[in-house]
Structures are given as structure tokens and as C-alpha cells.
C-alpha atoms as a PDB file:
ATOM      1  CA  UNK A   1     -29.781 155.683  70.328  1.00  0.00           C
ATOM      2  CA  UNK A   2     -28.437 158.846  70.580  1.00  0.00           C
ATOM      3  CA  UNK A   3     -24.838 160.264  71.869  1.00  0.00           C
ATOM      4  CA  UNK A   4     -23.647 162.160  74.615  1.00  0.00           C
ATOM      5  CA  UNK A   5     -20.428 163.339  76.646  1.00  0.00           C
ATOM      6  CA  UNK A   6     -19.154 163.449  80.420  1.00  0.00           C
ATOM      7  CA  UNK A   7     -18.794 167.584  81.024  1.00  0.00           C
ATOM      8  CA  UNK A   8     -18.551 169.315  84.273  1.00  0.00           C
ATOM      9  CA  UNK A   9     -19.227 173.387  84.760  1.00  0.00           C
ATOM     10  CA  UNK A  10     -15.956 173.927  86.743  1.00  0.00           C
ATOM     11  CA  UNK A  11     -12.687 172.240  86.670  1.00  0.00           C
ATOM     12  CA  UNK A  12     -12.377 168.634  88.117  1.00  0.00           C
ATOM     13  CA  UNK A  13      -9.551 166.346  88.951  1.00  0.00           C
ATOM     14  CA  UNK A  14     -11.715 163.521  87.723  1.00  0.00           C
ATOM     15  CA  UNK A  15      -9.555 161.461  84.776  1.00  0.00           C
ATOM     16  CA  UNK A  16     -13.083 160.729  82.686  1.00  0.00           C
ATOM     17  CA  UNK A  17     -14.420 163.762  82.339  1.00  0.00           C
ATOM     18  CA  UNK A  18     -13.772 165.328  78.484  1.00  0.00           C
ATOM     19  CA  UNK A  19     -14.517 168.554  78.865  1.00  0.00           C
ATOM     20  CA  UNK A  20     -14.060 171.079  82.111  1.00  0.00           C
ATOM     21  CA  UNK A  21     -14.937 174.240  82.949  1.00  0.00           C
ATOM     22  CA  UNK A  22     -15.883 177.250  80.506  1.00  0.00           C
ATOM     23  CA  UNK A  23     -19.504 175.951  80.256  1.00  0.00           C
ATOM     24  CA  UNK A  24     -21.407 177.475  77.792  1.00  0.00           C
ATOM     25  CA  UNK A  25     -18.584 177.858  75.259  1.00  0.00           C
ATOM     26  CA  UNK A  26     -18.011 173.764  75.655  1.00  0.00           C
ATOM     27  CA  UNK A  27     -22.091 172.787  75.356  1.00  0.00           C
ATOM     28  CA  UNK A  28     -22.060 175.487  72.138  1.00  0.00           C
ATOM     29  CA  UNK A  29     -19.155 173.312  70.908  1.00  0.00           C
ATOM     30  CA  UNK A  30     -20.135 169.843  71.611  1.00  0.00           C
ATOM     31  CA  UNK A  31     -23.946 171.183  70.311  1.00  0.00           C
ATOM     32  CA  UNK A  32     -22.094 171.770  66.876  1.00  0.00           C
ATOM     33  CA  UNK A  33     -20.099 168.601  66.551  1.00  0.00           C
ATOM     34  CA  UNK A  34     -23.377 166.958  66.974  1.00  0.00           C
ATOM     35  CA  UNK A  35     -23.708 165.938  70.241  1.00  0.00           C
ATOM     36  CA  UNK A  36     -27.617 165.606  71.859  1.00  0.00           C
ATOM     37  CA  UNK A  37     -26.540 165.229  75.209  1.00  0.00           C
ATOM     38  CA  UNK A  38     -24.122 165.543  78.179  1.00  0.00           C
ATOM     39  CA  UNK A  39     -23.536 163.545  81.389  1.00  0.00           C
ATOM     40  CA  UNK A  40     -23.249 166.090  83.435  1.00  0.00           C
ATOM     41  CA  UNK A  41     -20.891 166.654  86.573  1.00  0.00           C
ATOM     42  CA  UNK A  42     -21.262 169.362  89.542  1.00  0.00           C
ATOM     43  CA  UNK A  43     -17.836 169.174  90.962  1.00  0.00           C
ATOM     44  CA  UNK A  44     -19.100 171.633  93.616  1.00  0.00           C
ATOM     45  CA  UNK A  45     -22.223 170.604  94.261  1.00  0.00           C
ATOM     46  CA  UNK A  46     -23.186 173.567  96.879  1.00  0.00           C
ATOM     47  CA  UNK A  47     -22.256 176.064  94.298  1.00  0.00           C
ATOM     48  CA  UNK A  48     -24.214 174.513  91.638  1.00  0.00           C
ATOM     49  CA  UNK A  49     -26.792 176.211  89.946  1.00  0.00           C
ATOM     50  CA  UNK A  50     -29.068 174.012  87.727  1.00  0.00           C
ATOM     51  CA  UNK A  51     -31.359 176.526  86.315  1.00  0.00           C
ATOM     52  CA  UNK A  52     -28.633 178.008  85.095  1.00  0.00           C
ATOM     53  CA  UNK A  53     -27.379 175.311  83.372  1.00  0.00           C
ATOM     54  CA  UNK A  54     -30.325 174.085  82.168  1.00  0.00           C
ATOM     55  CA  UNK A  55     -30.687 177.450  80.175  1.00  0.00           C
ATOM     56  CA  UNK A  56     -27.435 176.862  78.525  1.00  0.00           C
ATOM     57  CA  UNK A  57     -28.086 173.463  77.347  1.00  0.00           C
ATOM     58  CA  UNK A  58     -31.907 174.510  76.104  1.00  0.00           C
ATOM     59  CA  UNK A  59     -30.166 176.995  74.171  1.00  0.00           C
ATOM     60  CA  UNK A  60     -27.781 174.895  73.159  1.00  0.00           C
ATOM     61  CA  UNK A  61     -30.498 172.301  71.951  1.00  0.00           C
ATOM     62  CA  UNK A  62     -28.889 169.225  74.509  1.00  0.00           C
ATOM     63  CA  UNK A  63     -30.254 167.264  77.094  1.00  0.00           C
ATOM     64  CA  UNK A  64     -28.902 166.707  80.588  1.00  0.00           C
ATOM     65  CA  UNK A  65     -28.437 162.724  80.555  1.00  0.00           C
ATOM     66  CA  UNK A  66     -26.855 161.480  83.786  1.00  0.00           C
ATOM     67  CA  UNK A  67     -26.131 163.628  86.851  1.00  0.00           C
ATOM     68  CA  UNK A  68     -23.377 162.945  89.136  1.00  0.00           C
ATOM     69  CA  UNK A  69     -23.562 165.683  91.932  1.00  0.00           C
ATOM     70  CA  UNK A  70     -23.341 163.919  95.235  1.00  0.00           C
ATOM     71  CA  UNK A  71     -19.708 164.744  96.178  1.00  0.00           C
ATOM     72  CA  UNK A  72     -20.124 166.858  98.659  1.00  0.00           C
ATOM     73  CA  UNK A  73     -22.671 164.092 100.946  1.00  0.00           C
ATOM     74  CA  UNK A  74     -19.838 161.572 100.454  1.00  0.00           C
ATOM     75  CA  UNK A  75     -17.379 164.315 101.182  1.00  0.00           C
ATOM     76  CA  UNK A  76     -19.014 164.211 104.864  1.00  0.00           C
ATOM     77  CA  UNK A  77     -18.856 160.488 105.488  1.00  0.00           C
ATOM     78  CA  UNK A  78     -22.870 159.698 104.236  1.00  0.00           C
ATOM     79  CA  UNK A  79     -23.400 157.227 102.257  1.00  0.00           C
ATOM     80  CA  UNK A  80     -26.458 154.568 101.738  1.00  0.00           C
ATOM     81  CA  UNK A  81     -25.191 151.485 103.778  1.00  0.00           C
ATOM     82  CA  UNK A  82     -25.161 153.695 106.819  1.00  0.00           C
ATOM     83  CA  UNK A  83     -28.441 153.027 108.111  1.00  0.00           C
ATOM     84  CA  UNK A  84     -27.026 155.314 111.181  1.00  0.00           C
ATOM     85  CA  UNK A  85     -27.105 158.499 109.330  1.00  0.00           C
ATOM     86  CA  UNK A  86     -29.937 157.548 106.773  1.00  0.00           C
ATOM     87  CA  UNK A  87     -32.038 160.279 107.696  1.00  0.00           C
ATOM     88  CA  UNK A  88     -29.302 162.647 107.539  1.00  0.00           C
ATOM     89  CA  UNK A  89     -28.036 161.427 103.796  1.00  0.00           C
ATOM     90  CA  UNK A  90     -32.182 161.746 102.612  1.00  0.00           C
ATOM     91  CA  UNK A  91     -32.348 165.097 104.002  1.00  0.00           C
ATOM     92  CA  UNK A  92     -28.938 166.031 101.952  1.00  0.00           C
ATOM     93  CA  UNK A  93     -30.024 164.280  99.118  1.00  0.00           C
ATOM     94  CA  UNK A  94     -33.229 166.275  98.705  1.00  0.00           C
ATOM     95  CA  UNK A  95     -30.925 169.819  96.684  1.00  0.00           C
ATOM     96  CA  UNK A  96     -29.408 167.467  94.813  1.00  0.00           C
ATOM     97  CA  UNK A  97     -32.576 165.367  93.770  1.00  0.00           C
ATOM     98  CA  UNK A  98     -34.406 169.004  92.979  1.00  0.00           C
ATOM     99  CA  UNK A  99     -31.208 169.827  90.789  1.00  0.00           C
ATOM    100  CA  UNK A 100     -31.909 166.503  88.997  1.00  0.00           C
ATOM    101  CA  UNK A 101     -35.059 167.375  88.297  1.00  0.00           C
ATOM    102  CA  UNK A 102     -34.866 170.680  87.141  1.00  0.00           C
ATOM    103  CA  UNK A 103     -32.404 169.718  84.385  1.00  0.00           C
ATOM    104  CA  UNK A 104     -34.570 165.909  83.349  1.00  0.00           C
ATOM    105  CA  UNK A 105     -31.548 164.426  84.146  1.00  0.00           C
ATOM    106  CA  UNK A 106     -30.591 160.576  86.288  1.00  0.00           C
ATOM    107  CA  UNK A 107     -28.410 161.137  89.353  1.00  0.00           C
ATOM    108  CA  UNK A 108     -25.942 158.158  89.670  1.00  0.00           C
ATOM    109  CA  UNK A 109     -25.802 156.810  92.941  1.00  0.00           C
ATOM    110  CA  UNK A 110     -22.765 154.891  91.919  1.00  0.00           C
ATOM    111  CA  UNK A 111     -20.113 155.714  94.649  1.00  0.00           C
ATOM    112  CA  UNK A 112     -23.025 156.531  97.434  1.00  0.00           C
ATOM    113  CA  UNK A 113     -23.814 153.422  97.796  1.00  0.00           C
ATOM    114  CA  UNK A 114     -20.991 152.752 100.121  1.00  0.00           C
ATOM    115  CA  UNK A 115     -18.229 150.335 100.355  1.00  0.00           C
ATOM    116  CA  UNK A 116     -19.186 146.296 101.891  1.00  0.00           C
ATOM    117  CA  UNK A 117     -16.403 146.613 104.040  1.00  0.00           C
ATOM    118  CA  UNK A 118     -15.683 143.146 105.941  1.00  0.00           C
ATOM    119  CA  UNK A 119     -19.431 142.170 106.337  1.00  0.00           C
ATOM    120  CA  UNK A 120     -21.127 142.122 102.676  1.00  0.00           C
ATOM    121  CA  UNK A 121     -23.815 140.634 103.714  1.00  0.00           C
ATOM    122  CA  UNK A 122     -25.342 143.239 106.441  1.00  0.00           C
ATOM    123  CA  UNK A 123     -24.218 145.735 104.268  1.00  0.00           C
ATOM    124  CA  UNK A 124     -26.012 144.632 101.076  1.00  0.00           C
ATOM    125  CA  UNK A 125     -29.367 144.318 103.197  1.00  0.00           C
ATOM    126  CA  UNK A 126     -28.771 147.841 104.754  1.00  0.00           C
ATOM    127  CA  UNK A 127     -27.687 148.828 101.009  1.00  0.00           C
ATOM    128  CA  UNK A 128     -31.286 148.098  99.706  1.00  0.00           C
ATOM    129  CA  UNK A 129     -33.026 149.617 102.088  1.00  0.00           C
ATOM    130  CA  UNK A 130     -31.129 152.740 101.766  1.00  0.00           C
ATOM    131  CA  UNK A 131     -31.354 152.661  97.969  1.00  0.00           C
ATOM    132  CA  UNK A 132     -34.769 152.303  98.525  1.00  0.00           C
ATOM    133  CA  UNK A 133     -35.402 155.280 100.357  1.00  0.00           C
ATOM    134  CA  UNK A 134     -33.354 157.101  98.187  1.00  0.00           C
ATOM    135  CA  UNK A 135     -35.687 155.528  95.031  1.00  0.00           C
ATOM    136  CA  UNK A 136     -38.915 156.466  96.743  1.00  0.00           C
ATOM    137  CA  UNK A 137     -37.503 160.046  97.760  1.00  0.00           C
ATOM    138  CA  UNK A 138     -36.581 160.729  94.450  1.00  0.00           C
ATOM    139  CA  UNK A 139     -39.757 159.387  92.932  1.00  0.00           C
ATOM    140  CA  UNK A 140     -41.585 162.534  94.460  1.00  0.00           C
ATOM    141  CA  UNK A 141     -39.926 165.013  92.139  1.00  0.00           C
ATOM    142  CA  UNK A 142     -40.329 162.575  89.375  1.00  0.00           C
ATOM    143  CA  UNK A 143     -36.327 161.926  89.379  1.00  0.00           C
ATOM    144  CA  UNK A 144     -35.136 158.122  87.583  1.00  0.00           C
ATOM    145  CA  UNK A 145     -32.096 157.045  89.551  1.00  0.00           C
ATOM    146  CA  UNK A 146     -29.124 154.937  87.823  1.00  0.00           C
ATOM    147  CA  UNK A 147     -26.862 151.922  89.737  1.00  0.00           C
ATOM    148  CA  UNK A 148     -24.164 151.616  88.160  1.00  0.00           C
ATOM    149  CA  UNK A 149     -21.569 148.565  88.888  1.00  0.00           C
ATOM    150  CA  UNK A 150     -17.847 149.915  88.943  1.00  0.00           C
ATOM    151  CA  UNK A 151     -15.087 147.458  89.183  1.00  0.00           C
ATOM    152  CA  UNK A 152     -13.061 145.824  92.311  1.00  0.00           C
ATOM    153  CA  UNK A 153     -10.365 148.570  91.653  1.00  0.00           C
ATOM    154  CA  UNK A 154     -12.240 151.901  92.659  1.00  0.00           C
ATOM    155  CA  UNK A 155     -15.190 150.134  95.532  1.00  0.00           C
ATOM    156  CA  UNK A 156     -15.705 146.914  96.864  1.00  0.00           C
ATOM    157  CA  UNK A 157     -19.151 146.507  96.247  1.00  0.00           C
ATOM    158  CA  UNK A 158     -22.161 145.864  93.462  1.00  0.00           C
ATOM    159  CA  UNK A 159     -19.235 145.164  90.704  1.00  0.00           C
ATOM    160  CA  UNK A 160     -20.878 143.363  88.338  1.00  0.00           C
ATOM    161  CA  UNK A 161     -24.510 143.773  86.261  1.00  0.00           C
ATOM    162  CA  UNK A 162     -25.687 140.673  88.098  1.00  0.00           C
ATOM    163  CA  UNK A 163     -24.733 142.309  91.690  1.00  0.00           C
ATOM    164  CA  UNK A 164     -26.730 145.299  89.933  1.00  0.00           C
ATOM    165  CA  UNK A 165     -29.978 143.542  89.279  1.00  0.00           C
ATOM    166  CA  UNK A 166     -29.938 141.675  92.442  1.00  0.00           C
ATOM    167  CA  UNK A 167     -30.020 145.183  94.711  1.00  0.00           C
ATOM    168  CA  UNK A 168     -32.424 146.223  92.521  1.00  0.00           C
ATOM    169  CA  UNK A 169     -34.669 143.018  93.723  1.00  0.00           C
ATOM    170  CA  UNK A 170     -33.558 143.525  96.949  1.00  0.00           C
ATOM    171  CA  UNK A 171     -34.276 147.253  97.167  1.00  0.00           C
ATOM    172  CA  UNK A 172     -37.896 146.168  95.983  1.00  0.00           C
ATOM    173  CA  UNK A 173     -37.443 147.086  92.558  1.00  0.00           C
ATOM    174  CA  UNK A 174     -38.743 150.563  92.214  1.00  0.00           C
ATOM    175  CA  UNK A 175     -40.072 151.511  88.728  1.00  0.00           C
ATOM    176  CA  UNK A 176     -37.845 154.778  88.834  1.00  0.00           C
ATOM    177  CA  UNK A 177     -34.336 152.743  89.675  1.00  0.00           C
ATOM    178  CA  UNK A 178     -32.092 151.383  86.838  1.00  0.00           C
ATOM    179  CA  UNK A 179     -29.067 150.595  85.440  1.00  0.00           C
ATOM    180  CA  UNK A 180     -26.155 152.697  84.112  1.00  0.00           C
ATOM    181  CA  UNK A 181     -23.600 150.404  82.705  1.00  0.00           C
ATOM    182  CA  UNK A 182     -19.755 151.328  82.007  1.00  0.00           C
ATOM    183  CA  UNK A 183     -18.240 149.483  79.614  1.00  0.00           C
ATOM    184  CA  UNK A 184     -14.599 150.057  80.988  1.00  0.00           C
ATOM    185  CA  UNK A 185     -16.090 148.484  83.869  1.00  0.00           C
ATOM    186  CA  UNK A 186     -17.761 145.781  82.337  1.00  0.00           C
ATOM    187  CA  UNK A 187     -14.785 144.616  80.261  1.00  0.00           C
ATOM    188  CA  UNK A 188     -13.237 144.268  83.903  1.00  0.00           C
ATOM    189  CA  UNK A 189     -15.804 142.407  85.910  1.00  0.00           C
ATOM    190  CA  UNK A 190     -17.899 140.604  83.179  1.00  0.00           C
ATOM    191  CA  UNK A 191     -16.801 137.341  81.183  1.00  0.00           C
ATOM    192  CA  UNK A 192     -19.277 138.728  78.909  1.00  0.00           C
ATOM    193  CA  UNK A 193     -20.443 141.747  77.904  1.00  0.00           C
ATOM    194  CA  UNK A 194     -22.834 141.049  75.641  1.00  0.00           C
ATOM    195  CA  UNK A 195     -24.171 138.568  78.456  1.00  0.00           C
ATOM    196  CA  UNK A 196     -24.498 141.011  81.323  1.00  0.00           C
ATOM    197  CA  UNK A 197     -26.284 143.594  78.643  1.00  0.00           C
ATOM    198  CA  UNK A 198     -28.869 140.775  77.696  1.00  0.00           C
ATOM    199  CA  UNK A 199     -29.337 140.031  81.012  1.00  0.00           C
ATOM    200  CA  UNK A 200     -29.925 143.554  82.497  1.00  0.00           C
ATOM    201  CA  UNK A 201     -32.401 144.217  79.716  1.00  0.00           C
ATOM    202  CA  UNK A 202     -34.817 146.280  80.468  1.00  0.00           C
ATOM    203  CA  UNK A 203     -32.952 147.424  83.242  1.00  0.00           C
ATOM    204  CA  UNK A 204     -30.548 149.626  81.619  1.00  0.00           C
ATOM    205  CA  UNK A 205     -31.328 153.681  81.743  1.00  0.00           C
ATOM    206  CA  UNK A 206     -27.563 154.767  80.402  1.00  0.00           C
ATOM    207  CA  UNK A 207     -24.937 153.307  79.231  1.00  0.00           C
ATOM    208  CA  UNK A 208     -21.209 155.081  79.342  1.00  0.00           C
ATOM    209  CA  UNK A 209     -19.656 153.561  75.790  1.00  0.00           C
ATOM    210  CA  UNK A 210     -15.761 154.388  75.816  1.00  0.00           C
ATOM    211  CA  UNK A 211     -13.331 151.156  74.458  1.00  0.00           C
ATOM    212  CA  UNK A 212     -11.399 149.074  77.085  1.00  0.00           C
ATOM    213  CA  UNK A 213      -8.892 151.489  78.369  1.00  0.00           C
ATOM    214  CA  UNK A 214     -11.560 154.144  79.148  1.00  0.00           C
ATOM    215  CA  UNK A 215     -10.767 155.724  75.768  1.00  0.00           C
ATOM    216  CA  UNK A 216     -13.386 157.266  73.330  1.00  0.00           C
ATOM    217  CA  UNK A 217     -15.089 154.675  70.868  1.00  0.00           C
ATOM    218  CA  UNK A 218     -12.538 152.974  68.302  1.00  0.00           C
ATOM    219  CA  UNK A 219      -9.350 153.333  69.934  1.00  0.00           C
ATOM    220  CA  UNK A 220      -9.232 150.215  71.821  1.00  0.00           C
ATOM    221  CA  UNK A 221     -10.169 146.742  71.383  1.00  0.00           C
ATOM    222  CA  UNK A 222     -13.951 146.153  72.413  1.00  0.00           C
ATOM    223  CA  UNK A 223     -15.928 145.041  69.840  1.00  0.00           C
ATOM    224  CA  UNK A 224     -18.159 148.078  70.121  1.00  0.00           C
ATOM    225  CA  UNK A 225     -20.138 146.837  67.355  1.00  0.00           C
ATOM    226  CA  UNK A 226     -21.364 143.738  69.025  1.00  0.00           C
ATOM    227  CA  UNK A 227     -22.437 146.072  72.056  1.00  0.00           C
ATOM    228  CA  UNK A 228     -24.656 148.410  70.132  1.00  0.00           C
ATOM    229  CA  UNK A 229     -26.045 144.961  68.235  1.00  0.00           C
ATOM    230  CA  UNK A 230     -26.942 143.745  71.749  1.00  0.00           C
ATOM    231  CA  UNK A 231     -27.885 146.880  73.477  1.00  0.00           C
ATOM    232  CA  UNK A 232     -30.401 147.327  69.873  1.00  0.00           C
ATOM    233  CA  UNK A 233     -31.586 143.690  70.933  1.00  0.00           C
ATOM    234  CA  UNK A 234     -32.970 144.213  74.601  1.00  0.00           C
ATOM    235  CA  UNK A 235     -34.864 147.581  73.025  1.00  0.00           C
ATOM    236  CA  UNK A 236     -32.479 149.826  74.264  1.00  0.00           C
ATOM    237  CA  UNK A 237     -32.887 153.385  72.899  1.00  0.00           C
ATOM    238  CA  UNK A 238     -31.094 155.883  75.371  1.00  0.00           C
ATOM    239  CA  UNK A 239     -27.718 157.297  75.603  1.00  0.00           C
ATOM    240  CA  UNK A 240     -24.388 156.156  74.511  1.00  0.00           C
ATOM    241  CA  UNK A 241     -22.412 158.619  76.699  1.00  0.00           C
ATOM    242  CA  UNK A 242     -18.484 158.931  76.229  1.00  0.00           C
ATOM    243  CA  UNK A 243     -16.877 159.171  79.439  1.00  0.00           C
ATOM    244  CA  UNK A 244     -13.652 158.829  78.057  1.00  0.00           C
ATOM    245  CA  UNK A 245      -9.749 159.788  79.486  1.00  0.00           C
ATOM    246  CA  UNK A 246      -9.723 163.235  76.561  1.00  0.00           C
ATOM    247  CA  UNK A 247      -6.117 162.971  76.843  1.00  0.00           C
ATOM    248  CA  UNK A 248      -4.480 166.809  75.679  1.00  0.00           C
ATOM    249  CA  UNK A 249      -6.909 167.470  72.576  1.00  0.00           C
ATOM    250  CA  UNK A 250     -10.586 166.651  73.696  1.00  0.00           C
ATOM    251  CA  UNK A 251     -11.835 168.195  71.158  1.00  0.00           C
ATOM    252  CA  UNK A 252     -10.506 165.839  68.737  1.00  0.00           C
ATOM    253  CA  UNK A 253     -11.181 162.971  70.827  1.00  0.00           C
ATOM    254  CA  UNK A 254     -14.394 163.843  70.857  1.00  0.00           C
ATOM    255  CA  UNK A 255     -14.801 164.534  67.105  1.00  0.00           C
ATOM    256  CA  UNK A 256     -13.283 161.186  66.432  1.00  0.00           C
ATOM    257  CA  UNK A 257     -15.524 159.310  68.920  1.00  0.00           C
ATOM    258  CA  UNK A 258     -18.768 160.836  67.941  1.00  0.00           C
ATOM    259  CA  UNK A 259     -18.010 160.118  64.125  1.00  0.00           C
ATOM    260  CA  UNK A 260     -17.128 156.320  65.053  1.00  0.00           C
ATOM    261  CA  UNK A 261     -20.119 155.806  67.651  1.00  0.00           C
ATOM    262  CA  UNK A 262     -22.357 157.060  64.367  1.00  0.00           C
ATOM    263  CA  UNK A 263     -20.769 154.446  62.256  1.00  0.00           C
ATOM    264  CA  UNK A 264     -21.901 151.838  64.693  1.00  0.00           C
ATOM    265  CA  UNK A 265     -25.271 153.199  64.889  1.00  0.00           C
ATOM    266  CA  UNK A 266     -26.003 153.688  61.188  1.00  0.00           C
ATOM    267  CA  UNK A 267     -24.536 150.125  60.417  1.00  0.00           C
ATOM    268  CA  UNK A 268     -26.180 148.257  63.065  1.00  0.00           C
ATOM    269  CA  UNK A 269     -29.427 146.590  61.584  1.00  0.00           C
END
């Protein structure tokens, strides 16, 4: 497994992103601490420029992990439990999806999916089909998408990995389509983290690895080492991306959370 960090080229209010703004001097930085990746964040999606950024991380030697770049469709009300305005929402999606591709990286449809509202169960059916569409759009520029559960707190719907897998089924299971799971999220929704993570398997495409109050790795309580044991287990072998609260020295927090995430690694059998 290898490590990255949640970075966005421009400022964002966003509490989980380490490191804002000032691009290139941050991906030079994080490059040198020993970093191999970022999850990346386009605040302003319209004003985006991926080639751009994709030049900066080459020469930086880091890879584009996740992608989160779909602010500006939810911005407008479009979202993939509106089976009204699907059309519309594909038709946005397709900058976004090209962006994806040009950097390798896994747009999160975590927040797009929409919100259940007070019937779950039409919007779970329209859910799937949108995801679906979404899947099969993105599969023609060769683009992996990530679900990612987020807990009862920030959306009403898909909180747990077993909601996850099941709108996976439900959307038809397309071979590009998997799971990103947040372990601040987890240690929320799941009576077992270690159980979800076994259960998803195969499933999982990213995994954001921070300790139980969204902090980097090793300054909560999570027993991070049983996670990478079990994440080792079901053959996973992406990234453990920090999206962490940096608090007012990111740069330590990062040093300090790269350095204990490597621990982990190197012990784990």
C-alpha cells in the first residue's frame, strides 16, 4: 500500500483538506516528505485545469488518487437520484469525467448521489440507475468511479459499507464502480470496522485512513493497525489517503502521519 494526502489547487473552506492553495510548492513538499500520491480537490471546478496539474504532479513524481470535483453540478441542484434532470447531470458530468481521466485519477461520487429524503426506497432505485449511468458514462474515457458511505451527520443516505455494496448490486455492478471507505466514517456507522472492510473486499478502490476524530494516523484511538492487517487480508494494495483536520501546522501533521502510517505498513506481516 502506498500513502497519499487530501490537497486542493486553490483555497477551500473544506475542514479535511491538509493542504490549500500554492500548488506546486505543496506537491514539491509533500513529494519530499515521501508522499506517492494526493487526493485531489478542484474547489472551482470550472476554473480547473487538469493538464496543468497533471504536469506538476509528473514532475513532482505523484499520482492523482481520488478526485473530488463535482461541486459546481451539486452547486446547481443535480444530483443522481433526480431522475428529472439525469440527462442534464450526465451532460455536466462529462468535463469533469475528462478531467478525471487526464490526471488517472477516481472521481468520488460521494455527495452526488443525493440525499433519500422521506422516501428511501424510490430514491435508492432511482439512485442506481443514476449511478449507473454515471458508471457506464465514465467507463468510455476509461474513468474508475468510488462510492463512498459518509455518516448520518453530513447525508442521509448509503451510510454504511453494507448500504455501499448493496447500490453497487443494485446499480448492476459495473466493473469500473467501487468503494472508497473513510474511516472517520466508518468508526461512526460500523459496529465493526474490520467487519465492513472484510466484507467490502474486493470492492474497495481507496481508502481515506485518518484516526477517529478525523485526525492524521496515531493521534486518536482506532486501532489503525488492525485496519491495515485487514485491509492486507482482502488483497488490498491501493491508497491509504490522509484526509485529516491539519489543524495550524500541516506540515507537521503530515510529517507525523506519514512516518506513523509507514510504521503500520512495515510492521504489518
Amino acid at each position: 500500500m502506498r500513502v497519499s494526502i487530501s490537497v486542493a489547487t486553490t483555497p477551500s473552506a473544506m475542514p479535511q483538506i491538509m493542504f490549500a492553495g500554492h500548488f506546486e510548492d505543496h506537491c514539491r513538499l509533500l513529494a519530499a516528505m515521501g508522499y506517492e500520491g494526493v487526493d485531489l480537490f478542484f474547489p472551482n471546478p470550472r476554473d480547473a485545469d487538469a493538464e496543468a496539474a497533471r504536469k506538476i504532479l509528473d514532475g513532482c513524481g505523484l499520482r492523482a488518487t481520488m478526485l473530488a470535483a463535482a461541486g459546481d453540478i451539486m452547486a446547481d441542484g443535480l444530483f443522481l437520484n433526480d431522475p428529472s434532470r439525469r440527462a442534464e447531470l450526465l451532460e455536466r458530468s462529462r468535463p469533469h469525467l475528462e478531467m478525471a481521466a487526464q490526471l488517472g485519477a477516481m472521481p468520488n461520487v460521494g455527495f452526488l448521489r443525493g440525499r433519500h429524503g422521506k422516501r428511501p426506497g424510490e430514491s435508492l432505485r432511482h439512485m442506481a440507475e443514476g449511478l449507473a449511468a454515471y458508471c457506464e458514462l465514465a467507463q468510455t474515457m476509461g474513468v474508475d468511479v468510488l462510492l463512498e458511505p459518509i455518516c448520518r451527520y453530513e447525508i442521509d443516505s448509503i451510510l454504511t459499507t453494507d448500504q455501499a455494496i448493496e447500490l453497487c448490486t443494485l446499480a448492476g455492478s459495473p466493473s469500473n464502480l467501487g468503494l472508497l471507505l473513510d474511516l472517520f466514517h466508518m468508526n461512526i456507522e460500523e459496529p465493526s470496522v474490520c467487519g465492513a472492510i472484510c466484507r467490502a473486499g474486493t470492492l474497495i478502490r481507496h481508502v481515506h485512513f485518518v484516526d477517529n476524530t478525523r485526525a492524521v494516523p496515531g493521534m486518536g484511538c482506532l486501532n489503525l493497525q488492525d485496519v491495515v492487517a485487514c485491509l492486507k487480508a482482502v488483497g488490498y494494495a491501493g491508497f491509504l489517503g490522509i484526509e485529516a483536520v491539519p489543524g495550524p501546522d500541516p506540515e507537521e501533521k503530515a510529517r507525523r502521519g506519514l512516518a506513523f502510517t509507514r510504521t503500520l505498513l512495515n510492521a504489518a506481516p
